[in-house]
C-alpha atoms as a PDB file:
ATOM      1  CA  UNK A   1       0.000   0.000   0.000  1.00  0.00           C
ATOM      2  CA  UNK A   2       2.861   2.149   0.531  1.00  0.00           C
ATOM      3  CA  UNK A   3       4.941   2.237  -2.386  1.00  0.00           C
ATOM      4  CA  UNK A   4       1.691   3.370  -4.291  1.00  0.00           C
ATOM      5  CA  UNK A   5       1.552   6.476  -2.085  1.00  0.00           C
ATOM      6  CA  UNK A   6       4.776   7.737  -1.257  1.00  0.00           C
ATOM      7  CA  UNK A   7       3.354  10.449   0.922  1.00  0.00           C
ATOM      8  CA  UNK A   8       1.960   7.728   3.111  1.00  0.00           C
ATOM      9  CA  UNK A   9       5.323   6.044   3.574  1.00  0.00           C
ATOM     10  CA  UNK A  10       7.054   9.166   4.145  1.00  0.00           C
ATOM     11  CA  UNK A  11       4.749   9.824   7.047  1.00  0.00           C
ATOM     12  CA  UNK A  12       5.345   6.361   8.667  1.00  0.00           C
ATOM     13  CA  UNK A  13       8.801   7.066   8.385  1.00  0.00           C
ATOM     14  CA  UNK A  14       8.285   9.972  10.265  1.00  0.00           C
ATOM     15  CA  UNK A  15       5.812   8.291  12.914  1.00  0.00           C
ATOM     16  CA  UNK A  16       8.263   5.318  12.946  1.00  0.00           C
ATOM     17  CA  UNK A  17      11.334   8.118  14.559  1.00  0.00           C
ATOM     18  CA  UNK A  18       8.485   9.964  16.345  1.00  0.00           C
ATOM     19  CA  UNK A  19       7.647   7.285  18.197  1.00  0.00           C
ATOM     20  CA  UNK A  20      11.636   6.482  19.052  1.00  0.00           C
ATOM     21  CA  UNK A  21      12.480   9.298  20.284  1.00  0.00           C
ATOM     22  CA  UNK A  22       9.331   9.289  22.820  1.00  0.00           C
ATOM     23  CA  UNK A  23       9.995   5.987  23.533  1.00  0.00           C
ATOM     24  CA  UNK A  24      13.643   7.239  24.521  1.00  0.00           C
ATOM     25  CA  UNK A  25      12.504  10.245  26.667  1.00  0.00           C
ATOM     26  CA  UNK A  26      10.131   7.973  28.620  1.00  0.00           C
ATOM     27  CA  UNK A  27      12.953   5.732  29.853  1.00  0.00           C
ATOM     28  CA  UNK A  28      15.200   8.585  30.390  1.00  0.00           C
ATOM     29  CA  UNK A  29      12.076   9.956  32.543  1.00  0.00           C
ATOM     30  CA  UNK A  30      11.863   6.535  34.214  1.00  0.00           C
ATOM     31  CA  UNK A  31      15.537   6.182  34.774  1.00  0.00           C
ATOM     32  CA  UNK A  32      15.375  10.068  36.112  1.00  0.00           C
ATOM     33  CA  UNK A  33      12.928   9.414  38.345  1.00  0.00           C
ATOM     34  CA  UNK A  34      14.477   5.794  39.476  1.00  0.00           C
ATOM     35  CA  UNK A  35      17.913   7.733  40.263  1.00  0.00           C
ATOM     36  CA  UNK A  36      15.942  10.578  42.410  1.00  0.00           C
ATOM     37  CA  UNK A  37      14.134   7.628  44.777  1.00  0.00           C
ATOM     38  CA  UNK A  38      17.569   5.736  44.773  1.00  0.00           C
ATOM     39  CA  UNK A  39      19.456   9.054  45.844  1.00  0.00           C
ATOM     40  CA  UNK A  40      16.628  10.238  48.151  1.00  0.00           C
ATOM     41  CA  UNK A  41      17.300  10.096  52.210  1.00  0.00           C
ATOM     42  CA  UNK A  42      14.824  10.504  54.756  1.00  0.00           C
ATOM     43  CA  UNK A  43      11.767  11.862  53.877  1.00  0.00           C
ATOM     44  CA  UNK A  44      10.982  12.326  49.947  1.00  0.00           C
ATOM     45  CA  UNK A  45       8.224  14.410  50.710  1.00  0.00           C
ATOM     46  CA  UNK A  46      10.650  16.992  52.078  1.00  0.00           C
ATOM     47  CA  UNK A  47      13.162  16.621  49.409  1.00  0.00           C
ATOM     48  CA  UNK A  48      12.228  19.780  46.591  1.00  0.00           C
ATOM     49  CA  UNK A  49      14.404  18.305  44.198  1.00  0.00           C
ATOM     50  CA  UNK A  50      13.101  14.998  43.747  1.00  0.00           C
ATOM     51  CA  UNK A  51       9.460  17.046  44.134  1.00  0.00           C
ATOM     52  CA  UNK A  52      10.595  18.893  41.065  1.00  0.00           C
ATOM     53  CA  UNK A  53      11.701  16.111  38.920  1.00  0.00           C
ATOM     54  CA  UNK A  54       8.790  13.970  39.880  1.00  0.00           C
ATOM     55  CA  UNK A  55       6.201  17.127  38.815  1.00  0.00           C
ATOM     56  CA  UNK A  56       8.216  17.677  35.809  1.00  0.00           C
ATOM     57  CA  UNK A  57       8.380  14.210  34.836  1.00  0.00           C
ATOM     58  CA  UNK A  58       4.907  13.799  35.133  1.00  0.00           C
ATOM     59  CA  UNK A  59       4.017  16.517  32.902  1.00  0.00           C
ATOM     60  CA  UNK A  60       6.510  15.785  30.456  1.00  0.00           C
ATOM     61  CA  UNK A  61       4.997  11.847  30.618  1.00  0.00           C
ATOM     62  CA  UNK A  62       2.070  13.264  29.683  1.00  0.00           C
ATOM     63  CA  UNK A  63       2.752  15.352  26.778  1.00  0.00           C
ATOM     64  CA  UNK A  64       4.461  12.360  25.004  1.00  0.00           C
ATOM     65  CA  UNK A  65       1.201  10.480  25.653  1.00  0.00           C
ATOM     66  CA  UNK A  66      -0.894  13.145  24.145  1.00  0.00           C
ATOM     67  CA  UNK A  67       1.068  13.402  21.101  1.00  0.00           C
ATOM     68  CA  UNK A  68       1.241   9.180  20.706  1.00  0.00           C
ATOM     69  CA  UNK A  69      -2.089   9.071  21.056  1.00  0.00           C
ATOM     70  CA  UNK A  70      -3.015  11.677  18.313  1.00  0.00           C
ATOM     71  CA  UNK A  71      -0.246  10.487  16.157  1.00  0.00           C
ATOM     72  CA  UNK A  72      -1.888   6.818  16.509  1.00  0.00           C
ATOM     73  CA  UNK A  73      -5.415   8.098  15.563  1.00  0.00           C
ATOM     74  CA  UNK A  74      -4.057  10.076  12.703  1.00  0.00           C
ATOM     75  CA  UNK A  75      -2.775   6.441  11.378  1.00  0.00           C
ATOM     76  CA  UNK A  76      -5.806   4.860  11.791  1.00  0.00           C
ATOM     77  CA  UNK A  77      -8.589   7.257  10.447  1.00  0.00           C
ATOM     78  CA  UNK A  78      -7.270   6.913   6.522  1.00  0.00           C
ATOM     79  CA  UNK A  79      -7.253   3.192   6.918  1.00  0.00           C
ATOM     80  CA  UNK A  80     -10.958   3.595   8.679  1.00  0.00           C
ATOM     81  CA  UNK A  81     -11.968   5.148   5.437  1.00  0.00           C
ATOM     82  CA  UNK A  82     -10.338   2.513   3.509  1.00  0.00           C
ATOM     83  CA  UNK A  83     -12.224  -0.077   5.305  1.00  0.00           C
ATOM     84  CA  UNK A  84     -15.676   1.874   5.325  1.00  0.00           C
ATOM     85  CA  UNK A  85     -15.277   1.123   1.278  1.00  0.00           C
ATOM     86  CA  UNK A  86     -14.271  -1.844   1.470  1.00  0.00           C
ATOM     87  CA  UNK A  87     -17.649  -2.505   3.353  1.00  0.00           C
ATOM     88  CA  UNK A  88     -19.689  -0.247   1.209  1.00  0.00           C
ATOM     89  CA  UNK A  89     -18.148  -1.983  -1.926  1.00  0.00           C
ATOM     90  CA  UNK A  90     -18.826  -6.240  -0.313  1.00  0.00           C
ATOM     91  CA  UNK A  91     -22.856  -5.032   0.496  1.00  0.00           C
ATOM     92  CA  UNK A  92     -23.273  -4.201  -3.146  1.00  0.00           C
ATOM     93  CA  UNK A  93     -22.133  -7.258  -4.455  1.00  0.00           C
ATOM     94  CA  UNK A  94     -23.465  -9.665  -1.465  1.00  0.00           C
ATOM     95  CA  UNK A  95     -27.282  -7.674  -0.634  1.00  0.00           C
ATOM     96  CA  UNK A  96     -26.325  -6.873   2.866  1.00  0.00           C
END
């Protein structure tokens, strides 16, 4: 389906290193925030570092889900329509 559309496969390309590079940040997030409760003593509640890198985190976390999410429904809503006449075109020829 690609190589007829060269668009297409430029934007998976795209999604393909998008999705890296998230997948990247999120473990050095994890690995950020693994350190900080490693490196913590006493009281982590008390600690405004590891506050700060925990709040940040979690925002940042977030973000990269947002933009996964909407990168995975721009994927999927071409092929929907592809499917929707698919459908369309198998009820014409089998009086659904």
């Amino acid at each position: 389906m690609y190589y007829n559309r060269p668009e297409l496969e430029e934007e998976r390309q795209l999604l393909i290193v998008t999705s890296a590079n998230n997948k990247r940040q999120l473990k050095e997030i994890e690995d950020k925030i693994l350190y900080t409760l490693s490196a913590s003593e006493g009281n982590i509640l008390e600690n405004e570092t590891a506050i700060q890198i925990l709040d940040s985190s979690k925002i940042l976390s977030d973000e990269i889900a947002k933009k996964q999410k909407a990168r995975n429904c721009s994927i999927l809503r071409p092929n929907f329509n592809i499917f929707k006449s698919f459908i369309k075109l198998f009820c014409s020829f089998s009086d659904c």
